[in-house]
Protein backbone atom coordinates (compact mmCIF):
# COMPACT_ATOMS: atom_id res chain seq x y z
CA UNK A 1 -9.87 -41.39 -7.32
CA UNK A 2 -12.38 -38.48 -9.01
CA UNK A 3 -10.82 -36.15 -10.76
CA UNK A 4 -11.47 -32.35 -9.09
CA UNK A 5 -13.13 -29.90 -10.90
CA UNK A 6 -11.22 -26.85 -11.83
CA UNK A 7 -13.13 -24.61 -13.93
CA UNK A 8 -13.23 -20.93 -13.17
CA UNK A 9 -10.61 -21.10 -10.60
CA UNK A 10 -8.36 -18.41 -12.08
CA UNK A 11 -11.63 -16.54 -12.41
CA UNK A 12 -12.34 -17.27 -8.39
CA UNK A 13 -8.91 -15.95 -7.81
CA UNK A 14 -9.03 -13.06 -9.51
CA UNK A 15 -12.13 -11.86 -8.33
CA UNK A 16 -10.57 -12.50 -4.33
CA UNK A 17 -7.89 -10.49 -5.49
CA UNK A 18 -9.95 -7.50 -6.22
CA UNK A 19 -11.92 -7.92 -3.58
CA UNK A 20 -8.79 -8.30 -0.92
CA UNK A 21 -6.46 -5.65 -2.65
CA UNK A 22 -9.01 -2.80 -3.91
CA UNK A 23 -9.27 -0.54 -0.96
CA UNK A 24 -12.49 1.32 -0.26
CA UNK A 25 -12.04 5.42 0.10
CA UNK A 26 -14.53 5.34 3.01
CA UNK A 27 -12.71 2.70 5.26
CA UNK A 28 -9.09 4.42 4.44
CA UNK A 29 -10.38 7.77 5.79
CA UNK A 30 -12.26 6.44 8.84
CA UNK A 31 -9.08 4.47 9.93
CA UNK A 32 -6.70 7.98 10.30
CA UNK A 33 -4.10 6.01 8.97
CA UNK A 34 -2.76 9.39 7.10
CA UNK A 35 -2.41 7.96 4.02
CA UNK A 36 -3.12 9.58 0.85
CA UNK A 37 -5.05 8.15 -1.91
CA UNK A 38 -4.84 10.58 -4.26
CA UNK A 39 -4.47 8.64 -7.70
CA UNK A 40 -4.09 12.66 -9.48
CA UNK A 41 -0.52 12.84 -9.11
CA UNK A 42 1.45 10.56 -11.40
CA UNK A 43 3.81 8.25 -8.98
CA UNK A 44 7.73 7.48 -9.95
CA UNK A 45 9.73 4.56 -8.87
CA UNK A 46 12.36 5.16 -6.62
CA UNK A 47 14.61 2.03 -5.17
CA UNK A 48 15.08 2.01 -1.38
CA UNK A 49 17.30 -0.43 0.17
CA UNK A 50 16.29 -1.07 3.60
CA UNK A 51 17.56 -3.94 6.56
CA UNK A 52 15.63 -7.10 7.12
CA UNK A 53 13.74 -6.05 9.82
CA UNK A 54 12.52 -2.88 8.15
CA UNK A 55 11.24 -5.08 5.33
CA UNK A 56 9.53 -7.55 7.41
CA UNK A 57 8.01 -4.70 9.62
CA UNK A 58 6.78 -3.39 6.00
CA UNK A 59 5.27 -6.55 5.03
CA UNK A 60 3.58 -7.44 7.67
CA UNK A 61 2.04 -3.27 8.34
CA UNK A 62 1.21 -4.16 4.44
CA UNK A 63 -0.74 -6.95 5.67
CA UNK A 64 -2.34 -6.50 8.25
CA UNK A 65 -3.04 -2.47 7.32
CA UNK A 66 -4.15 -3.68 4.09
CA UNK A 67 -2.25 -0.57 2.43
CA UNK A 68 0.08 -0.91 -0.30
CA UNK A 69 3.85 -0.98 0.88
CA UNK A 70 4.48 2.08 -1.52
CA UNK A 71 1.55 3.93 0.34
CA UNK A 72 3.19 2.99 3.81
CA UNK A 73 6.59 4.37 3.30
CA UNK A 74 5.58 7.68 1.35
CA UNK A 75 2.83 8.39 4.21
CA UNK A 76 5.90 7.78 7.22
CA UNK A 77 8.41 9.62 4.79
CA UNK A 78 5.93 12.38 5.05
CA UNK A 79 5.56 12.05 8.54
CA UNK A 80 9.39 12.68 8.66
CA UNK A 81 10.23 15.12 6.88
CA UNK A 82 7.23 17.07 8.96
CA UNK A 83 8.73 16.06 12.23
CA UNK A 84 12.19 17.70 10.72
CA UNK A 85 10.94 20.26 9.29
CA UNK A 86 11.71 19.66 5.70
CA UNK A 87 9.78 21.34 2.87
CA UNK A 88 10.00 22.39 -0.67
CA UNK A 89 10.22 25.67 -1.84
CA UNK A 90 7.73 26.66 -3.71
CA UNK A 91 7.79 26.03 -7.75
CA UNK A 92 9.89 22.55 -6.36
């Protein structure tokens, strides 16, 4: 049996990586998805427990969006606190 070749293939994946993960500016605004992109404001990490379906409704928006799951839930808790009416006071 001949032995495969195997050179580069962490290079090959990495490069796929970038290529399926880096999101072009162009195709997020044409799509009206609502989600912001802004990379000025510095992001904290906040735990949110959700239930199983929640999560595999995330994952699979995540996929098939191609948006990061972080991106997803701050651009529907937006979307929320819109609908409710919910806004910081100013200096907040």
């Amino acid at each position: 049996m001949a032995k495969k070749n195997f050179d580069n293939v962490t290079a090959e994946l990495a490069n796929q990586a970038k290529e399926r993960f880096t999101t072009d500016d162009s195709i997020i605004k044409n799509t009206g998805a609502g989600i912001s992109t802004d990379k000025k404001e510095p992001k904290k990490q906040k735990t949110v427990y959700l239930n199983k379906n929640l999560i595999k409704l995330l994952k699979k928006a995540s996929y098939i969006k191609e948006f990061d799951q972080s991106e997803i839930v701050a651009a529907a808790l937006e979307r929320y606190f819109e609908n409710e009416g919910i806004y910081l006071e100013e200096g907040e």
